[in-house]
C-alpha atoms as a PDB file:
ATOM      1  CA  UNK A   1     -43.700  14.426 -43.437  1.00  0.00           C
ATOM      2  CA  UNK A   2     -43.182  12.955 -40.145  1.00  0.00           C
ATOM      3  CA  UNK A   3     -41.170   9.995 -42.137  1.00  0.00           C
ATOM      4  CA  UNK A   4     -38.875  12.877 -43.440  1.00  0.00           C
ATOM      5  CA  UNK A   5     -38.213  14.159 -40.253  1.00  0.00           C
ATOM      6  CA  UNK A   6     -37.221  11.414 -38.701  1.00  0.00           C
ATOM      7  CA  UNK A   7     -35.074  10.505 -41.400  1.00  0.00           C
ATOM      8  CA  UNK A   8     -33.717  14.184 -40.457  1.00  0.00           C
ATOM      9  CA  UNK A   9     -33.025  13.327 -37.120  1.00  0.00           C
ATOM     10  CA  UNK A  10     -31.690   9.791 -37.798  1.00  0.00           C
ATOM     11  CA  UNK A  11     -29.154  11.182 -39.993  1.00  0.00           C
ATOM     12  CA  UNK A  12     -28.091  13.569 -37.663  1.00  0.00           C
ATOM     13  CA  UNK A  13     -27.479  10.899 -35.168  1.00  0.00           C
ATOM     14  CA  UNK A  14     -25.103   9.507 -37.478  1.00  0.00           C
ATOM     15  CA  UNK A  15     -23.520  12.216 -38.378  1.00  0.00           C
ATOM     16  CA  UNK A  16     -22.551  12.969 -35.102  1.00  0.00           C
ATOM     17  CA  UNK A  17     -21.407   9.905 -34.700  1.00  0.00           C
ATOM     18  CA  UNK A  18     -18.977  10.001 -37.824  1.00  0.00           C
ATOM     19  CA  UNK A  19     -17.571  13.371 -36.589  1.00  0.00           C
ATOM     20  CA  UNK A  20     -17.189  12.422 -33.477  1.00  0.00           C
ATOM     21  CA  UNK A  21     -14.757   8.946 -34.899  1.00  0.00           C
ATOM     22  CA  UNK A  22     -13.142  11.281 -37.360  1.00  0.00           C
ATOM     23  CA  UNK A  23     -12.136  13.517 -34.926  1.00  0.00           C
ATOM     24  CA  UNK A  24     -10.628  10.550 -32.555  1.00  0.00           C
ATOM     25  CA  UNK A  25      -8.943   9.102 -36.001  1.00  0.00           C
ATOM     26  CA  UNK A  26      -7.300  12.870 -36.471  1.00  0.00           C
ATOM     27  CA  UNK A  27      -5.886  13.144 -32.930  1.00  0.00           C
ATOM     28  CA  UNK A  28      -4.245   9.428 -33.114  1.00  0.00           C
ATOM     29  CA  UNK A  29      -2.876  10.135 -36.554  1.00  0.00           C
ATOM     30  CA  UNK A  30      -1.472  13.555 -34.990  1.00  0.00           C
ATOM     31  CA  UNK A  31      -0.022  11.766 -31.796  1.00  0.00           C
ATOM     32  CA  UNK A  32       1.042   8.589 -34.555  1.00  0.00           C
ATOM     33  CA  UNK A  33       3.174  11.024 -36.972  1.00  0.00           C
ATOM     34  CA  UNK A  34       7.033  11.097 -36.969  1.00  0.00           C
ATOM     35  CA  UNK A  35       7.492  14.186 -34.935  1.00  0.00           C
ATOM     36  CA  UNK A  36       4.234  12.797 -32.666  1.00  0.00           C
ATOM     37  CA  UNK A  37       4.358  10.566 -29.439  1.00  0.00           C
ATOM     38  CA  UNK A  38       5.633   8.283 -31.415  1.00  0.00           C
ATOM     39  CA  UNK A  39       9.179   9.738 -31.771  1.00  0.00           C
ATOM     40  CA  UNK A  40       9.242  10.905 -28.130  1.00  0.00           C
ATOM     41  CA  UNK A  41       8.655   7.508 -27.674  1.00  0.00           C
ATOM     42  CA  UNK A  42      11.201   5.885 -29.217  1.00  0.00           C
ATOM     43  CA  UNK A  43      13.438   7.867 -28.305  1.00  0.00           C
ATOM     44  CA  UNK A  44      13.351   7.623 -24.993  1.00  0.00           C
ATOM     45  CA  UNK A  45      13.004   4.037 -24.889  1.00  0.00           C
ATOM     46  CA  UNK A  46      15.774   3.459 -27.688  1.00  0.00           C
ATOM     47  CA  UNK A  47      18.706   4.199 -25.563  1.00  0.00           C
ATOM     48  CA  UNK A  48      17.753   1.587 -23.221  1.00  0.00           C
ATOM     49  CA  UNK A  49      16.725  -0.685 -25.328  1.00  0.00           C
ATOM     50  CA  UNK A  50      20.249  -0.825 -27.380  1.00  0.00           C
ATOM     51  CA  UNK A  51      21.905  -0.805 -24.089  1.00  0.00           C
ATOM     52  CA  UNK A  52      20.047  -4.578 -23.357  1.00  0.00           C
ATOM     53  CA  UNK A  53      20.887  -5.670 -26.818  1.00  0.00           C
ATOM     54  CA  UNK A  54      24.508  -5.226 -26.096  1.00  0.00           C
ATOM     55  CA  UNK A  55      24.253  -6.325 -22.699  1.00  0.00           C
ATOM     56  CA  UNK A  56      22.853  -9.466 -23.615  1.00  0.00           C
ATOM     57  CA  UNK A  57      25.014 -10.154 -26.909  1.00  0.00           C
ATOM     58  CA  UNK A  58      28.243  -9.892 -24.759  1.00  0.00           C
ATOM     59  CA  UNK A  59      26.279 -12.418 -22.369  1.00  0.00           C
ATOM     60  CA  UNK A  60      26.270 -15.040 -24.747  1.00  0.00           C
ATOM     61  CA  UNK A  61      30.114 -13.667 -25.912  1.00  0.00           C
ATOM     62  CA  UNK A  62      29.262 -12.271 -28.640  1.00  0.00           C
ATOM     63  CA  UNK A  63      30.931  -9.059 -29.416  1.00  0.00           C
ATOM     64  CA  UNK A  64      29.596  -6.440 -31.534  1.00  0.00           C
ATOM     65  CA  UNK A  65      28.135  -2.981 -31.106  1.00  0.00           C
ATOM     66  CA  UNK A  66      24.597  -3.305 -31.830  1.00  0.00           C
ATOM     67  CA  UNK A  67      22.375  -0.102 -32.123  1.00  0.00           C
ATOM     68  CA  UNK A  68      18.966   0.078 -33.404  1.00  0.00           C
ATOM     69  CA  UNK A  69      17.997   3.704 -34.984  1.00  0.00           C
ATOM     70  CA  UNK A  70      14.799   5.898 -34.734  1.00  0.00           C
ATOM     71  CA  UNK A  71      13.788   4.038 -37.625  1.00  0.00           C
ATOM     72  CA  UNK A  72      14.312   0.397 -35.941  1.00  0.00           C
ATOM     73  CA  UNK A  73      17.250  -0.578 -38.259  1.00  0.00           C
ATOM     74  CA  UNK A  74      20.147  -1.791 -37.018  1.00  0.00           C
ATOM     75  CA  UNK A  75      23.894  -0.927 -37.307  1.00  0.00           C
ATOM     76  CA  UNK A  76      26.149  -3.320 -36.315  1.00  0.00           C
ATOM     77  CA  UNK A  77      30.169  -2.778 -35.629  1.00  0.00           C
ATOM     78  CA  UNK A  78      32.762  -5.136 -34.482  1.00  0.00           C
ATOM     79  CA  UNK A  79      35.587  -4.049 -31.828  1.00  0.00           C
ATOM     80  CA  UNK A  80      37.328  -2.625 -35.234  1.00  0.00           C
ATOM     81  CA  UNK A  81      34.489  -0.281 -35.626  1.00  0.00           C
ATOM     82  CA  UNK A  82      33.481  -2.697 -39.589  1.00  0.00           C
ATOM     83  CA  UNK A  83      30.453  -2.323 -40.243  1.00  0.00           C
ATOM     84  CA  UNK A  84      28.092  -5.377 -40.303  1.00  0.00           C
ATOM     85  CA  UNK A  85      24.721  -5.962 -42.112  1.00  0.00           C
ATOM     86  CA  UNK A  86      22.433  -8.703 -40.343  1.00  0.00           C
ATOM     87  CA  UNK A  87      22.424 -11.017 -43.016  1.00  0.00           C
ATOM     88  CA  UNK A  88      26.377 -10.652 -43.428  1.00  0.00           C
ATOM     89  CA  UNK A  89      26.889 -13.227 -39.987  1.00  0.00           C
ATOM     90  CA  UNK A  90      26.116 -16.978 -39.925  1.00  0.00           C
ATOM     91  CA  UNK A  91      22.809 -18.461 -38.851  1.00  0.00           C
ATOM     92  CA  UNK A  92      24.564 -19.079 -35.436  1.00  0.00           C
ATOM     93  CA  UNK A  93      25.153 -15.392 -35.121  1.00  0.00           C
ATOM     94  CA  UNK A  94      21.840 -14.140 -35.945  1.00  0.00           C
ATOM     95  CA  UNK A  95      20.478 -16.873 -33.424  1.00  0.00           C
ATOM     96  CA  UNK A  96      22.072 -14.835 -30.816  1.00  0.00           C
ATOM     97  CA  UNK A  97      21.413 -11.151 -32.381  1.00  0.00           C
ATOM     98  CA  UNK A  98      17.541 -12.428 -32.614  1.00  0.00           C
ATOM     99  CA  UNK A  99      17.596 -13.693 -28.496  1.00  0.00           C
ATOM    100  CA  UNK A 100      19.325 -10.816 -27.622  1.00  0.00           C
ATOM    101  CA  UNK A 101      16.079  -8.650 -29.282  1.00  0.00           C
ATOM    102  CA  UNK A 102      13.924 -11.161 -27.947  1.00  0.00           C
ATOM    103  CA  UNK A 103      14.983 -10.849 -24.196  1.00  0.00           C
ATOM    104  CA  UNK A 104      15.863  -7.102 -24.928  1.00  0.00           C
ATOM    105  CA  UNK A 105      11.989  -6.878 -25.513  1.00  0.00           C
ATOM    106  CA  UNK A 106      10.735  -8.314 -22.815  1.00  0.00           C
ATOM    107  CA  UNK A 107      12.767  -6.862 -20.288  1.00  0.00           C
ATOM    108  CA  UNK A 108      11.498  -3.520 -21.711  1.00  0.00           C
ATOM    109  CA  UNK A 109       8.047  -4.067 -21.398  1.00  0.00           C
ATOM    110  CA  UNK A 110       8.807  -5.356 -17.661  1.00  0.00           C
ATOM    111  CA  UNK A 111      10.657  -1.772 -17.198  1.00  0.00           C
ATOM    112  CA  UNK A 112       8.347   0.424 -19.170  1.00  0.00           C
ATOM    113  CA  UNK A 113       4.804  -1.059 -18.934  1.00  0.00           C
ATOM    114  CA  UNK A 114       4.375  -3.262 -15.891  1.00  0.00           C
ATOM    115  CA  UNK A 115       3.959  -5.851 -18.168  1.00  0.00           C
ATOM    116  CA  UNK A 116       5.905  -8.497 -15.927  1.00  0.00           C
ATOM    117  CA  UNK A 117       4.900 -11.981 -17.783  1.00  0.00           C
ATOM    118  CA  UNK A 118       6.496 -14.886 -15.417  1.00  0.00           C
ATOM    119  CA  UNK A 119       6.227 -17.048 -18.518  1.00  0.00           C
ATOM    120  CA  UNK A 120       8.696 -17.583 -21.179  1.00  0.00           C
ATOM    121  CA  UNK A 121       8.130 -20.467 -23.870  1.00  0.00           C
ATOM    122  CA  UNK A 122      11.499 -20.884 -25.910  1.00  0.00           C
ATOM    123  CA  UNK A 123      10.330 -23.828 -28.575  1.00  0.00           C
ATOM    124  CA  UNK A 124      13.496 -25.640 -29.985  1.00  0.00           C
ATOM    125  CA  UNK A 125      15.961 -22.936 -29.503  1.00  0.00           C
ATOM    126  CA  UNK A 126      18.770 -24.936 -28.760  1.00  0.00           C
ATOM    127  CA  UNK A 127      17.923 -27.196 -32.078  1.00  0.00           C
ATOM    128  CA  UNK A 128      18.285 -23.692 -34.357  1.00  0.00           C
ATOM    129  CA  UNK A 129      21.523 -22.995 -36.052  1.00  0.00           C
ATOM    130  CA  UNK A 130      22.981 -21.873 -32.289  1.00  0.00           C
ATOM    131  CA  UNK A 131      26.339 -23.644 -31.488  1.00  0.00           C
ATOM    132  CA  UNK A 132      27.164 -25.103 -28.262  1.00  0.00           C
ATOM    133  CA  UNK A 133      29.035 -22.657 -26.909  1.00  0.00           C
ATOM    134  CA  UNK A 134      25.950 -20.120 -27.485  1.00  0.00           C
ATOM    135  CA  UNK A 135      23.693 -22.757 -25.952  1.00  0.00           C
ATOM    136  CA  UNK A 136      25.878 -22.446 -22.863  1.00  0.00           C
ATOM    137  CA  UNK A 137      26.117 -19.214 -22.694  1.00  0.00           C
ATOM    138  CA  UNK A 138      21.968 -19.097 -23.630  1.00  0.00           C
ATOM    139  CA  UNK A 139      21.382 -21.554 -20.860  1.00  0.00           C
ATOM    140  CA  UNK A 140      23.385 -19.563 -18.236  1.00  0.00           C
ATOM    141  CA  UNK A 141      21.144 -16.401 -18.999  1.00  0.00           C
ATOM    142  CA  UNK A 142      17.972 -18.792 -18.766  1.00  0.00           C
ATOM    143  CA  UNK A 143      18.902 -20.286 -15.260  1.00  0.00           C
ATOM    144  CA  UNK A 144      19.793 -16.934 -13.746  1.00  0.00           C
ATOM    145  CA  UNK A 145      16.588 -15.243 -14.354  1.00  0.00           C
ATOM    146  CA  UNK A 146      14.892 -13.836 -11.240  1.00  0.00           C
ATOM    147  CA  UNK A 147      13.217 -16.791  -8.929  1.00  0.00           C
ATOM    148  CA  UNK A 148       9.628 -15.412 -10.546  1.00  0.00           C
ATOM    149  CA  UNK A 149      10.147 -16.621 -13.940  1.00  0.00           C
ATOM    150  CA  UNK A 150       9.296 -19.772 -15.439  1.00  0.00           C
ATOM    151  CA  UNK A 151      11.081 -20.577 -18.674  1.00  0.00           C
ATOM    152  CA  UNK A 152      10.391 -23.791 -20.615  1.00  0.00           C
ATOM    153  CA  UNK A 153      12.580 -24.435 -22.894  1.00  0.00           C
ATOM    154  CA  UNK A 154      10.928 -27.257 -25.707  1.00  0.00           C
ATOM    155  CA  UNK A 155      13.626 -29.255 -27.433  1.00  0.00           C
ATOM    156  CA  UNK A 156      14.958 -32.359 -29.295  1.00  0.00           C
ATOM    157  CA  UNK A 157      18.300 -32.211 -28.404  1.00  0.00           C
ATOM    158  CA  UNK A 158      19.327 -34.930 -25.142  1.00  0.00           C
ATOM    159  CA  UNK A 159      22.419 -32.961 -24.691  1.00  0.00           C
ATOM    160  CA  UNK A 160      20.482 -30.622 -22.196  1.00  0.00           C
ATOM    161  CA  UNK A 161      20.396 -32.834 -19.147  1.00  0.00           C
ATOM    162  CA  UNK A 162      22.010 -31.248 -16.401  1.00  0.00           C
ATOM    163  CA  UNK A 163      21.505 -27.830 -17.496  1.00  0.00           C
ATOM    164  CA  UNK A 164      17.800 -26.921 -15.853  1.00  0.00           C
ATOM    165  CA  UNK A 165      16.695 -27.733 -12.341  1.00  0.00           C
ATOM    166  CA  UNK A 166      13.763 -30.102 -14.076  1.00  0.00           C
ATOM    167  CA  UNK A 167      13.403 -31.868 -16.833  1.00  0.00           C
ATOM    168  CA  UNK A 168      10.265 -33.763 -18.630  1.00  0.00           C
ATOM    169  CA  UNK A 169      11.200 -36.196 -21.172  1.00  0.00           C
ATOM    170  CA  UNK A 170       8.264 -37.071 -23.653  1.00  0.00           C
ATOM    171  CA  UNK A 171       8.524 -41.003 -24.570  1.00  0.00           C
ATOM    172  CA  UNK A 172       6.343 -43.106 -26.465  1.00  0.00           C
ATOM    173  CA  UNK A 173       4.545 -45.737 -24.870  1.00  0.00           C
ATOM    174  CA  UNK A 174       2.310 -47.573 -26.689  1.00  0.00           C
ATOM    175  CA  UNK A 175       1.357 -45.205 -29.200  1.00  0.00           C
ATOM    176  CA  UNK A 176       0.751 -42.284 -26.328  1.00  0.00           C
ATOM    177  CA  UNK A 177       3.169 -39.895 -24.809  1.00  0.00           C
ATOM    178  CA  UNK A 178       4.391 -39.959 -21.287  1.00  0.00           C
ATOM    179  CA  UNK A 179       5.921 -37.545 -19.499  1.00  0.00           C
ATOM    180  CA  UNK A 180       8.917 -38.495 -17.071  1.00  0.00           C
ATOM    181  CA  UNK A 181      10.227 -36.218 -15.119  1.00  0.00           C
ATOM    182  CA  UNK A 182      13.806 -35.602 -14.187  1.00  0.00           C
ATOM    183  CA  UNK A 183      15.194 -33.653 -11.084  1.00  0.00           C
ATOM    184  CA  UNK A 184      19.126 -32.659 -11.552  1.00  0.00           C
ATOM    185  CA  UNK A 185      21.666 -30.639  -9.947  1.00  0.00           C
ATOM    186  CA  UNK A 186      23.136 -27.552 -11.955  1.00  0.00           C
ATOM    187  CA  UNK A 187      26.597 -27.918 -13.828  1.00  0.00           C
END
């Protein structure tokens, strides 16, 4: 009998337990639904967020009017109000529509969260499908980030020299790498 009970009481336990995570998964799926937190959310970040997008596509001197719905998909129009799909523009285009989000999304977690990272790791972005005058234009927005950040850009192109305060060359030596390090003057 005093096995049973136990049991009882054990059970109970858990039960309490499972109602208890239940009624933490109901309140996140309330605050997760469409016309939840969620919305709210978006939509008062979304206006800001499109506003970056833009900012930084005409940055790098490229055009468009890009606007990201409730729903996170994009609708893109050129100065003659066509409309674009993403996979409509070249690979060089896209390179600068994808930067544009990535910078876009950074800047709003710095804004909205206090997530301030001083650290931005761009590997081979210059070596993409981005032509030179985008890598220009890329570069200028890399160099005139506040004096807090640290970008390091990682590439294979040599045409880069000149365009960062410092750069480290990897060489082979002997079958090991060595770094050298190069201090310039900005273009």
């Amino acid at each position: 009998m005093k096995v049973l009970l136990q049991k009882k009481k054990d059970f109970g336990k858990t039960f309490a337990e499972y109602k208890k995570d239940r009624d933490t998964l109901l309140v996140a799926s309330q605050l997760l639904k469409d016309n939840g937190i969620k919305t709210r959310i978006i939509k008062t970040y979304l206006p800001a967020m499109n506003q970056l997008i833009n900012q930084y596509l005409q940055r790098m001197d490229f055009y468009v009017n890009f606007t990201l719905n409730e729903n996170f998909e994009e609708i893109i129009k050129s100065r003659y109000r066509d409309v674009f799909s993403y996979d409509s523009f070249s690979e060089g285009e896209k390179s600068r529509i994808d930067i544009a989000l990535l910078l876009t999304w950074r800047s709003i977690a710095k804004l909205k969260n206090s997530v301030d990272t001083n650290l931005l790791i761009l590997d081979e972005i210059f070596d993409s499908s981005l032509d030179q005058q985008g890598g220009m234009d890329l570069s200028w927005i890399l160099r005139n980030f506040d004096d807090k950040s640290n970008v390091y850009v990682i590439s294979h192109r040599e045409n880069l020299d000149g365009k960062f305060d410092r750069t480290l060359t990897a060489v082979k030596e002997k079958n090991f790498s060595v770094i050298q390090e190069t201090v310039s003057e900005l273009d």
